[in-house]
PDB file of N, CA and C in Angstrom:
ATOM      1  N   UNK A   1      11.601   6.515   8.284  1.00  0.00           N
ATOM      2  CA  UNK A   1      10.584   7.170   7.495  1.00  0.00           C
ATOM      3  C   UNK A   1      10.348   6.350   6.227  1.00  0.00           C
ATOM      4  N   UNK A   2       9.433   6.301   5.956  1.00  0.00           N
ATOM      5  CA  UNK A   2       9.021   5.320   4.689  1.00  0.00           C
ATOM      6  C   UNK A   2       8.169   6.398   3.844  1.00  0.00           C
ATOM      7  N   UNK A   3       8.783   5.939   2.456  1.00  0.00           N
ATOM      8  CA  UNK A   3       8.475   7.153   1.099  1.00  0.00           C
ATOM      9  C   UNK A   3       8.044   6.205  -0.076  1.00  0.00           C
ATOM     10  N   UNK A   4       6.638   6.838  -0.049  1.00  0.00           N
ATOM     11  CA  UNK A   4       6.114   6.050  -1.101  1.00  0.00           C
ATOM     12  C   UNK A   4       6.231   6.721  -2.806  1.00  0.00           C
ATOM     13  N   UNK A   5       6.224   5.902  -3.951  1.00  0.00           N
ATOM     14  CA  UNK A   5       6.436   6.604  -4.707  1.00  0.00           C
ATOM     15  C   UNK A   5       5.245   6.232  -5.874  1.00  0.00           C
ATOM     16  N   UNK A   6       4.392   7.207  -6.351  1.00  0.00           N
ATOM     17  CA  UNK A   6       3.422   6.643  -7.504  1.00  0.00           C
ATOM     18  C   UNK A   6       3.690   7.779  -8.782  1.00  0.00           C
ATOM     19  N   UNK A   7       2.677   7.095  -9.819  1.00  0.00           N
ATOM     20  CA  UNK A   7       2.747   8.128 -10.968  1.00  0.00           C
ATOM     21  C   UNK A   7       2.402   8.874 -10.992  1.00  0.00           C
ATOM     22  N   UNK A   8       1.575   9.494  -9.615  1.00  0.00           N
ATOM     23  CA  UNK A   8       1.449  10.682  -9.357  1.00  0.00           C
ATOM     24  C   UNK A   8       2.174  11.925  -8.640  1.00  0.00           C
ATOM     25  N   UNK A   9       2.842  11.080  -7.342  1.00  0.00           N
ATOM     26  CA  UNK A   9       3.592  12.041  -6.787  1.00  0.00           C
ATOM     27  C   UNK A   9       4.260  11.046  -5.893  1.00  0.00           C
ATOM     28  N   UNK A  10       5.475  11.530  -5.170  1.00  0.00           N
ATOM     29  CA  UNK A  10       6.194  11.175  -4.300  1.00  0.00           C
ATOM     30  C   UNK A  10       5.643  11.621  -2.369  1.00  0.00           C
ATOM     31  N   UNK A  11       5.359  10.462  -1.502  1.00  0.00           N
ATOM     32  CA  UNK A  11       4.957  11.128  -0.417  1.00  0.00           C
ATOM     33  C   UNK A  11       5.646  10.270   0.500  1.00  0.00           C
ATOM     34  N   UNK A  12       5.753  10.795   1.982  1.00  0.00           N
ATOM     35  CA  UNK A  12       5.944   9.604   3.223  1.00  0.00           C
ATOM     36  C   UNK A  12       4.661   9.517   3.744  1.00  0.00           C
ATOM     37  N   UNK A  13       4.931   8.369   4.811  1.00  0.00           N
ATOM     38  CA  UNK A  13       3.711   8.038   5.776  1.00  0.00           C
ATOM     39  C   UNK A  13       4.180   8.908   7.078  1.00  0.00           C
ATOM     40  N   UNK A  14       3.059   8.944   7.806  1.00  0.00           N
ATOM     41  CA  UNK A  14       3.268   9.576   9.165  1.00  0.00           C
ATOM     42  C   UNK A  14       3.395   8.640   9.937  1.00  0.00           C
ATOM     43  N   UNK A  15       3.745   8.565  10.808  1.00  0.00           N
ATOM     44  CA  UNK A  15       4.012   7.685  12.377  1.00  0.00           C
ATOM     45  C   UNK A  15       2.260   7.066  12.488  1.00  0.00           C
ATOM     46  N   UNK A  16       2.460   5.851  12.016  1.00  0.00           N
ATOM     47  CA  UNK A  16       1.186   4.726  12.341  1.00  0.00           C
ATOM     48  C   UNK A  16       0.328   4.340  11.405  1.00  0.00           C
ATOM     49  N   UNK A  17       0.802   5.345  10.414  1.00  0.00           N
ATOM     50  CA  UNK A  17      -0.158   5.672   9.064  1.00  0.00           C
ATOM     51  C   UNK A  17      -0.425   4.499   7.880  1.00  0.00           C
ATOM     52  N   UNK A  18      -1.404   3.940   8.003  1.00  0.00           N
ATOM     53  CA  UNK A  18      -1.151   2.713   7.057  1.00  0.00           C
ATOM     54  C   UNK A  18      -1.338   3.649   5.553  1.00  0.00           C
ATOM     55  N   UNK A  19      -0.563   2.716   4.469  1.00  0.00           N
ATOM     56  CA  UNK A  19      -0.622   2.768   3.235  1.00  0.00           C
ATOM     57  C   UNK A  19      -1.605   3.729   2.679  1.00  0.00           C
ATOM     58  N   UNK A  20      -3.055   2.793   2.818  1.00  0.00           N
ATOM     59  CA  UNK A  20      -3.983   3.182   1.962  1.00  0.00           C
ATOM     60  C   UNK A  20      -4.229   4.634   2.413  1.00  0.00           C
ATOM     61  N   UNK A  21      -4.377   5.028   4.002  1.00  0.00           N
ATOM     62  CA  UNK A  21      -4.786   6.143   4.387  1.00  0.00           C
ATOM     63  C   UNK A  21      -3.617   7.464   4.040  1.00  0.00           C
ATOM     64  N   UNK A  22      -2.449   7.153   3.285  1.00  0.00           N
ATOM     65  CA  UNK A  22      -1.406   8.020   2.879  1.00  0.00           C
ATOM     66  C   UNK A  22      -1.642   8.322   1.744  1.00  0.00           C
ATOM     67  N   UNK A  23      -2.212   7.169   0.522  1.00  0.00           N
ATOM     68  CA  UNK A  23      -2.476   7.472  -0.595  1.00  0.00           C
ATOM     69  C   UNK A  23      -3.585   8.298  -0.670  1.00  0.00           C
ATOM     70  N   UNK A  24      -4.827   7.972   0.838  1.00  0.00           N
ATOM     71  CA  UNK A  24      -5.956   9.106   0.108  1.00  0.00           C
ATOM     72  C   UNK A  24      -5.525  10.829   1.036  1.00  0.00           C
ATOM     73  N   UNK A  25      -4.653  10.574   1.805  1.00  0.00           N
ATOM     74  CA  UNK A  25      -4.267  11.999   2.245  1.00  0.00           C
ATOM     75  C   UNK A  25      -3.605  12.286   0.813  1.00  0.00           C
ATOM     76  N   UNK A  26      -3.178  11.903  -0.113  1.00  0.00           N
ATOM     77  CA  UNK A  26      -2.114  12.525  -0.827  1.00  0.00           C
ATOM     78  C   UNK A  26      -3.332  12.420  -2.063  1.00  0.00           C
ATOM     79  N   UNK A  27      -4.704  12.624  -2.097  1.00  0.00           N
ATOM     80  CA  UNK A  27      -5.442  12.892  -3.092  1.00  0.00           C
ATOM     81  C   UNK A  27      -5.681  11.498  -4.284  1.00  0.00           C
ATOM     82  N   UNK A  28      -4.590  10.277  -4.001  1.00  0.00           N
ATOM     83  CA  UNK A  28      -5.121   9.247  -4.996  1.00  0.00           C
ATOM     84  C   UNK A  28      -6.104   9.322  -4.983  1.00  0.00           C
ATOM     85  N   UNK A  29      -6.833   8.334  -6.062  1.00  0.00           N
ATOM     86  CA  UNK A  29      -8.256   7.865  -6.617  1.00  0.00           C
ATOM     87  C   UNK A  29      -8.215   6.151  -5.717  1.00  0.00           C
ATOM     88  N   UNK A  30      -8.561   5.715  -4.884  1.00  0.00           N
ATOM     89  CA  UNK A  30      -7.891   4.266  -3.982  1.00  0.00           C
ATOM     90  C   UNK A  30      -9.565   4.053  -3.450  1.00  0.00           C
ATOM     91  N   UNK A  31     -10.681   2.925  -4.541  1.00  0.00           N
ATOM     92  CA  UNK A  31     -11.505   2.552  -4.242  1.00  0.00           C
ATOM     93  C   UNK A  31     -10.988   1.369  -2.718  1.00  0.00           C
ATOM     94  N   UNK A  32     -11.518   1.256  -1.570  1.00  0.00           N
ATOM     95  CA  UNK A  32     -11.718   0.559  -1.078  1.00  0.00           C
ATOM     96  C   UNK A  32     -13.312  -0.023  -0.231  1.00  0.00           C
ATOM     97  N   UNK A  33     -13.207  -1.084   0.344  1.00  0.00           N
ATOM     98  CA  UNK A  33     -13.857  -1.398   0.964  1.00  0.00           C
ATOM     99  C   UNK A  33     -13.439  -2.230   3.122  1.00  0.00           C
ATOM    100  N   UNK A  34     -13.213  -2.731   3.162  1.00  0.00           N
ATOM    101  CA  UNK A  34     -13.057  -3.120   4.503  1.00  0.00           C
ATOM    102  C   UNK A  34     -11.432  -2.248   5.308  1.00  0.00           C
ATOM    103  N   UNK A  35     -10.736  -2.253   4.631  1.00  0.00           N
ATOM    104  CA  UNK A  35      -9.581  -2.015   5.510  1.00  0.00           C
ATOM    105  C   UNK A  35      -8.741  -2.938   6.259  1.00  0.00           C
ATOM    106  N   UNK A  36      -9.226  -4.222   6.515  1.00  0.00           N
ATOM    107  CA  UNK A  36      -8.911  -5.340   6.879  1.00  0.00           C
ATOM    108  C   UNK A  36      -8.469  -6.206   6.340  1.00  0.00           C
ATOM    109  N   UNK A  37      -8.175  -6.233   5.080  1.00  0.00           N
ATOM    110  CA  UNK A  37      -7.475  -7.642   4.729  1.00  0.00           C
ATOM    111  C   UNK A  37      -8.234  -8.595   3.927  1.00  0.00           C
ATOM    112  N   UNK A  38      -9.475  -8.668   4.004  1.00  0.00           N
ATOM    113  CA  UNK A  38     -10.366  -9.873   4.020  1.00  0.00           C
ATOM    114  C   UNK A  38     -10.688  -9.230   2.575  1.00  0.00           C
ATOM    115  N   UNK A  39     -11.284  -8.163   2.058  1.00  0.00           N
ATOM    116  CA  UNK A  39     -12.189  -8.615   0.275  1.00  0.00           C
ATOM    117  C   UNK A  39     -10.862  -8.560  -0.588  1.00  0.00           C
ATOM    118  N   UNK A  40      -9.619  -7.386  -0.944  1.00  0.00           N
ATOM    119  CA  UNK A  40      -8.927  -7.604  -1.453  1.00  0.00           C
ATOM    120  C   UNK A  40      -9.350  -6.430  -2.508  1.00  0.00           C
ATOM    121  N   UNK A  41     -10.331  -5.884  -2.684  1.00  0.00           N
ATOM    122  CA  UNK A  41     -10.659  -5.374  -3.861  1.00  0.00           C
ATOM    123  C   UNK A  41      -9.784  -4.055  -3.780  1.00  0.00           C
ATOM    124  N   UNK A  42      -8.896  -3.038  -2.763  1.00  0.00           N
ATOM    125  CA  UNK A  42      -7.743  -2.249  -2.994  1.00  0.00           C
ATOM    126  C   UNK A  42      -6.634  -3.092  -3.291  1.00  0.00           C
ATOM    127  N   UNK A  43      -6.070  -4.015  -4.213  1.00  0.00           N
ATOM    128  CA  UNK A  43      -4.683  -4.288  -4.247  1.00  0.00           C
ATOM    129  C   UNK A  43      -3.907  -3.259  -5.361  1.00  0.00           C
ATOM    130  N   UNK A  44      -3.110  -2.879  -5.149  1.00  0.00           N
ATOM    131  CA  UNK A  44      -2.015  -2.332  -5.739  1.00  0.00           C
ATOM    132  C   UNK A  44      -0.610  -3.347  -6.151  1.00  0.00           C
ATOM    133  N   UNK A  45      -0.308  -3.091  -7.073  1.00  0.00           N
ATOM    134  CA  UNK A  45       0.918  -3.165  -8.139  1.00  0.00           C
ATOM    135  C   UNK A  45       2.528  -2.707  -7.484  1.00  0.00           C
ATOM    136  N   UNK A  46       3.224  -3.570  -6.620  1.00  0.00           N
ATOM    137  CA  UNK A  46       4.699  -3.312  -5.659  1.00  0.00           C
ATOM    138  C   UNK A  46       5.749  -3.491  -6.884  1.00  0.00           C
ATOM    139  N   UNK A  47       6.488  -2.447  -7.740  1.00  0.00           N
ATOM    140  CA  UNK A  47       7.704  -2.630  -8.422  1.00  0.00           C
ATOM    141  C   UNK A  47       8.643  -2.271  -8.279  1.00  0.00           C
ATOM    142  N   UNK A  48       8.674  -1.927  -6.924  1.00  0.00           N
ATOM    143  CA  UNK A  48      10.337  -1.871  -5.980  1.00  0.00           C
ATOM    144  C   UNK A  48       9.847  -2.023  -4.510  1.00  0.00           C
ATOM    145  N   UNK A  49      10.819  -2.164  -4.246  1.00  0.00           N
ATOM    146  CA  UNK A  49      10.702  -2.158  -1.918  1.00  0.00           C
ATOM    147  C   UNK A  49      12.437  -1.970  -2.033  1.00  0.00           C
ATOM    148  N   UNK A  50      12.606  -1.167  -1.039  1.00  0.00           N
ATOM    149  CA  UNK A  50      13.519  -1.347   0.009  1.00  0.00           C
ATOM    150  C   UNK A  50      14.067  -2.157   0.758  1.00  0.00           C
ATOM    151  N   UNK A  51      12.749  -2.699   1.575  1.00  0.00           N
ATOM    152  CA  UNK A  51      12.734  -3.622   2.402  1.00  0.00           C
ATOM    153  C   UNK A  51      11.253  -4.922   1.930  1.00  0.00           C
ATOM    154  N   UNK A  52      11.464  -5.967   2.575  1.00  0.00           N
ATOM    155  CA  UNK A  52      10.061  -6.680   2.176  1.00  0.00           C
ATOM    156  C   UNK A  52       8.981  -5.657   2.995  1.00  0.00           C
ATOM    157  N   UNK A  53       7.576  -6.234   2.248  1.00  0.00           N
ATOM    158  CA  UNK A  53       6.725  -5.947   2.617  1.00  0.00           C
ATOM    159  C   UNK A  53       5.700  -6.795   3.662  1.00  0.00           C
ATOM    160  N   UNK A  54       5.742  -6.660   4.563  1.00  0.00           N
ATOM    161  CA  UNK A  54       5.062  -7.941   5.350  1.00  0.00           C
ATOM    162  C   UNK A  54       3.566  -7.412   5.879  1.00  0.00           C
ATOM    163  N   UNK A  55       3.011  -8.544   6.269  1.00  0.00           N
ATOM    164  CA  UNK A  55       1.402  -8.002   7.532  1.00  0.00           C
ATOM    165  C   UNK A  55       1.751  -8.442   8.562  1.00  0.00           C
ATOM    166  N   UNK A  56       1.163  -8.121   9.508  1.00  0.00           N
ATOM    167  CA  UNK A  56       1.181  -8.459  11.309  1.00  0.00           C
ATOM    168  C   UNK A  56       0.323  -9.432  11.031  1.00  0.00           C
ATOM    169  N   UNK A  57      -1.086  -9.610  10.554  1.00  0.00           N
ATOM    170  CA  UNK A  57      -1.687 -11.105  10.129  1.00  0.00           C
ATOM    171  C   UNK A  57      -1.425 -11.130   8.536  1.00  0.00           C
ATOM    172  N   UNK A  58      -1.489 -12.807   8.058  1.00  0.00           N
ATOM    173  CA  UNK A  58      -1.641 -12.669   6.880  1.00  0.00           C
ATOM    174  C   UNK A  58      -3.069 -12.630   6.189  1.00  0.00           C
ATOM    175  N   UNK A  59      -3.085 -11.848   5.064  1.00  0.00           N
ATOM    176  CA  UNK A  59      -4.530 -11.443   4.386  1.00  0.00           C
ATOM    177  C   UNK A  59      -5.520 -12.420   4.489  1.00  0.00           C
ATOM    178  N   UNK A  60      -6.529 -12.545   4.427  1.00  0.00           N
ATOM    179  CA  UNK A  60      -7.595 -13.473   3.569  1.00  0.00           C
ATOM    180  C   UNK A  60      -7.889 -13.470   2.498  1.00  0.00           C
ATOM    181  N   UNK A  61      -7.799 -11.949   1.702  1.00  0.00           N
ATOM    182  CA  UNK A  61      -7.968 -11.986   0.205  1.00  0.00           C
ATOM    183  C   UNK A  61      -6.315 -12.717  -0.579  1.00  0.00           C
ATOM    184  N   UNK A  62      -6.642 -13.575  -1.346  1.00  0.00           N
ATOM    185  CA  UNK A  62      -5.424 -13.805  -2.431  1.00  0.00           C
ATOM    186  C   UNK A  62      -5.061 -12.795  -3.175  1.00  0.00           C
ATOM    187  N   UNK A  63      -4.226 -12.283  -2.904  1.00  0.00           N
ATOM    188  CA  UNK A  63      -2.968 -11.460  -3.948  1.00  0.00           C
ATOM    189  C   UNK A  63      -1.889 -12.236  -4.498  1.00  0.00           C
ATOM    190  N   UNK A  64      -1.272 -11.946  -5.898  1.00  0.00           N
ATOM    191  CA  UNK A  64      -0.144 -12.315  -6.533  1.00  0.00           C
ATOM    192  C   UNK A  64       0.918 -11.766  -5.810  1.00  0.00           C
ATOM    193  N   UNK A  65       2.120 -12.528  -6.557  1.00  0.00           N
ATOM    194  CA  UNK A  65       3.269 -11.947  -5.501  1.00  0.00           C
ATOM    195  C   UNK A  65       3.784 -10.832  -5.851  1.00  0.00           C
ATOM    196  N   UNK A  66       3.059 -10.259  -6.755  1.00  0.00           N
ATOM    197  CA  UNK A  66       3.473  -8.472  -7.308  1.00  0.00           C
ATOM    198  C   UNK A  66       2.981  -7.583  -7.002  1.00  0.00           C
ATOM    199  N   UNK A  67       1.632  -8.274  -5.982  1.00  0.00           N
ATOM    200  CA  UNK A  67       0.214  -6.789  -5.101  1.00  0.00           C
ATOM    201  C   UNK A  67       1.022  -6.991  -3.605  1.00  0.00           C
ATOM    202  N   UNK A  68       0.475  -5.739  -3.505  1.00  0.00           N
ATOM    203  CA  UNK A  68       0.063  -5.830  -1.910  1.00  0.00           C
ATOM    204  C   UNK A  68      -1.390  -5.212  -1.789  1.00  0.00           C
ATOM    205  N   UNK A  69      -1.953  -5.679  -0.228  1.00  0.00           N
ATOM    206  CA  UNK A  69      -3.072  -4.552  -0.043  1.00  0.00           C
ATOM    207  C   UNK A  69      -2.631  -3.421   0.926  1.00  0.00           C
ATOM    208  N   UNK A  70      -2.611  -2.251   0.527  1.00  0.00           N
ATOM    209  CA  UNK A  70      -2.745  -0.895   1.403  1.00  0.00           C
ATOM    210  C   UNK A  70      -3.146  -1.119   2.332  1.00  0.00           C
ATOM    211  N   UNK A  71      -4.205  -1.325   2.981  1.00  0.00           N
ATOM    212  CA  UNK A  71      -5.167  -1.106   3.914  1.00  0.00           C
ATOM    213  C   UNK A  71      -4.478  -1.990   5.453  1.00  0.00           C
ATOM    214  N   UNK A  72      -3.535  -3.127   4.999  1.00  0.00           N
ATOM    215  CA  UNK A  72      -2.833  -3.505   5.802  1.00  0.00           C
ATOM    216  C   UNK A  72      -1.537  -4.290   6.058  1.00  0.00           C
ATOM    217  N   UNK A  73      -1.090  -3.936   4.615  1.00  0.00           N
ATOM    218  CA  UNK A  73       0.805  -4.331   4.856  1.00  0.00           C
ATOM    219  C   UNK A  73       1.136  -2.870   5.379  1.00  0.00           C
ATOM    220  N   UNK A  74       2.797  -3.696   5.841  1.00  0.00           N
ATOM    221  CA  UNK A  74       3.444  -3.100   6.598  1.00  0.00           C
ATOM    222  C   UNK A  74       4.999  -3.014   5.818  1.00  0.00           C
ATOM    223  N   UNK A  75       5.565  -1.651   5.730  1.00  0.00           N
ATOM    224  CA  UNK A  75       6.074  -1.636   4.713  1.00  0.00           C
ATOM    225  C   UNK A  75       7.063  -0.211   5.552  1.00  0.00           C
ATOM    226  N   UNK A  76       8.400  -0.243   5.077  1.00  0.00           N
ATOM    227  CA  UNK A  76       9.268   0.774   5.334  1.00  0.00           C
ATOM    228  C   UNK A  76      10.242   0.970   4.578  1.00  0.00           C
ATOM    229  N   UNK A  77      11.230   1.790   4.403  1.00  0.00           N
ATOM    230  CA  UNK A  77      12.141   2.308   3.607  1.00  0.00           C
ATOM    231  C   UNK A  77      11.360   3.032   2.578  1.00  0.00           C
ATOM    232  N   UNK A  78      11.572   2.180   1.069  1.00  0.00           N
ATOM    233  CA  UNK A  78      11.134   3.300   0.444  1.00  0.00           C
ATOM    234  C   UNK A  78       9.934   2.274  -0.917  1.00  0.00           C
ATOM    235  N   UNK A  79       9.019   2.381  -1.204  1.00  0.00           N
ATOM    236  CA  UNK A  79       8.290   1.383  -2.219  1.00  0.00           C
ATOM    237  C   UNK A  79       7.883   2.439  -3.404  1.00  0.00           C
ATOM    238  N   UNK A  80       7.938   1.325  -4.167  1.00  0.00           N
ATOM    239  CA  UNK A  80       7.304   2.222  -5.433  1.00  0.00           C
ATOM    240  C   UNK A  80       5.931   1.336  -6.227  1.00  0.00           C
ATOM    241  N   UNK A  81       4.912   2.140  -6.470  1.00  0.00           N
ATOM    242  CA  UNK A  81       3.488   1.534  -7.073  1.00  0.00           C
ATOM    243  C   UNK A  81       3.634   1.968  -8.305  1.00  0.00           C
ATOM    244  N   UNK A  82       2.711   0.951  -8.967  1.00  0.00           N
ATOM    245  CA  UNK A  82       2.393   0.942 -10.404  1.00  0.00           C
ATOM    246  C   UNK A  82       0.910   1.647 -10.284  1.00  0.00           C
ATOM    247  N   UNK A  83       0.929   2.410 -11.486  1.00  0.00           N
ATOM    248  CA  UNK A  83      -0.642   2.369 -11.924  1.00  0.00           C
ATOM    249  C   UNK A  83      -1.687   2.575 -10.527  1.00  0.00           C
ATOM    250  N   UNK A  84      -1.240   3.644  -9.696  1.00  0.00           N
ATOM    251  CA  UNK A  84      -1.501   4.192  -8.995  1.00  0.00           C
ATOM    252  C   UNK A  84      -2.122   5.774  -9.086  1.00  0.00           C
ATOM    253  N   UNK A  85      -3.058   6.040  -9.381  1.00  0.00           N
ATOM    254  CA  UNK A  85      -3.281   7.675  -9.412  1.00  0.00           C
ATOM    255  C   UNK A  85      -3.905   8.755  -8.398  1.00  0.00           C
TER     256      UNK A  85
END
């Protein structure tokens, strides 16, 4: 089970559930656009993991090594976001 943690609230994912679609079940504010990897414009702020955070492909948008994008890393145990609402 993987438990995400923001400054808003503490939640898990469901079985298949990517990131981004957990943050907007759980009411964040999470502008996106594609879901795929490619514009980049959802990255979020990673200041803990459990485990690394990896993709099944790697992105096309450039992220620093302190984002990830929601929409398609792959991520378990337990993470915590910054500046997330």
């Amino acid at each position: 089970m993987t438990w995400v943690i923001t400054a808003k609230t503490r939640f898990y994912l469901h079985d298949g559930e990517s990131l981004l679609d957990g943050l907007l079940r759980t009411g964040h504010d999470i502008n996106y656009q594609c879901k795929e990897g490619y514009c980049g414009s959802r990255r979020v702020t990673l200041t803990a993991a459990s485990y690394p955070v990896t993709y099944a492909k790697p992105p096309l948008a450039m992220i620093d090594d302190s984002e990830i994008l929601p929409c398609c890393c792959q991520i378990q145990g337990v993470i915590r976001l910054k500046d997330v609402r």
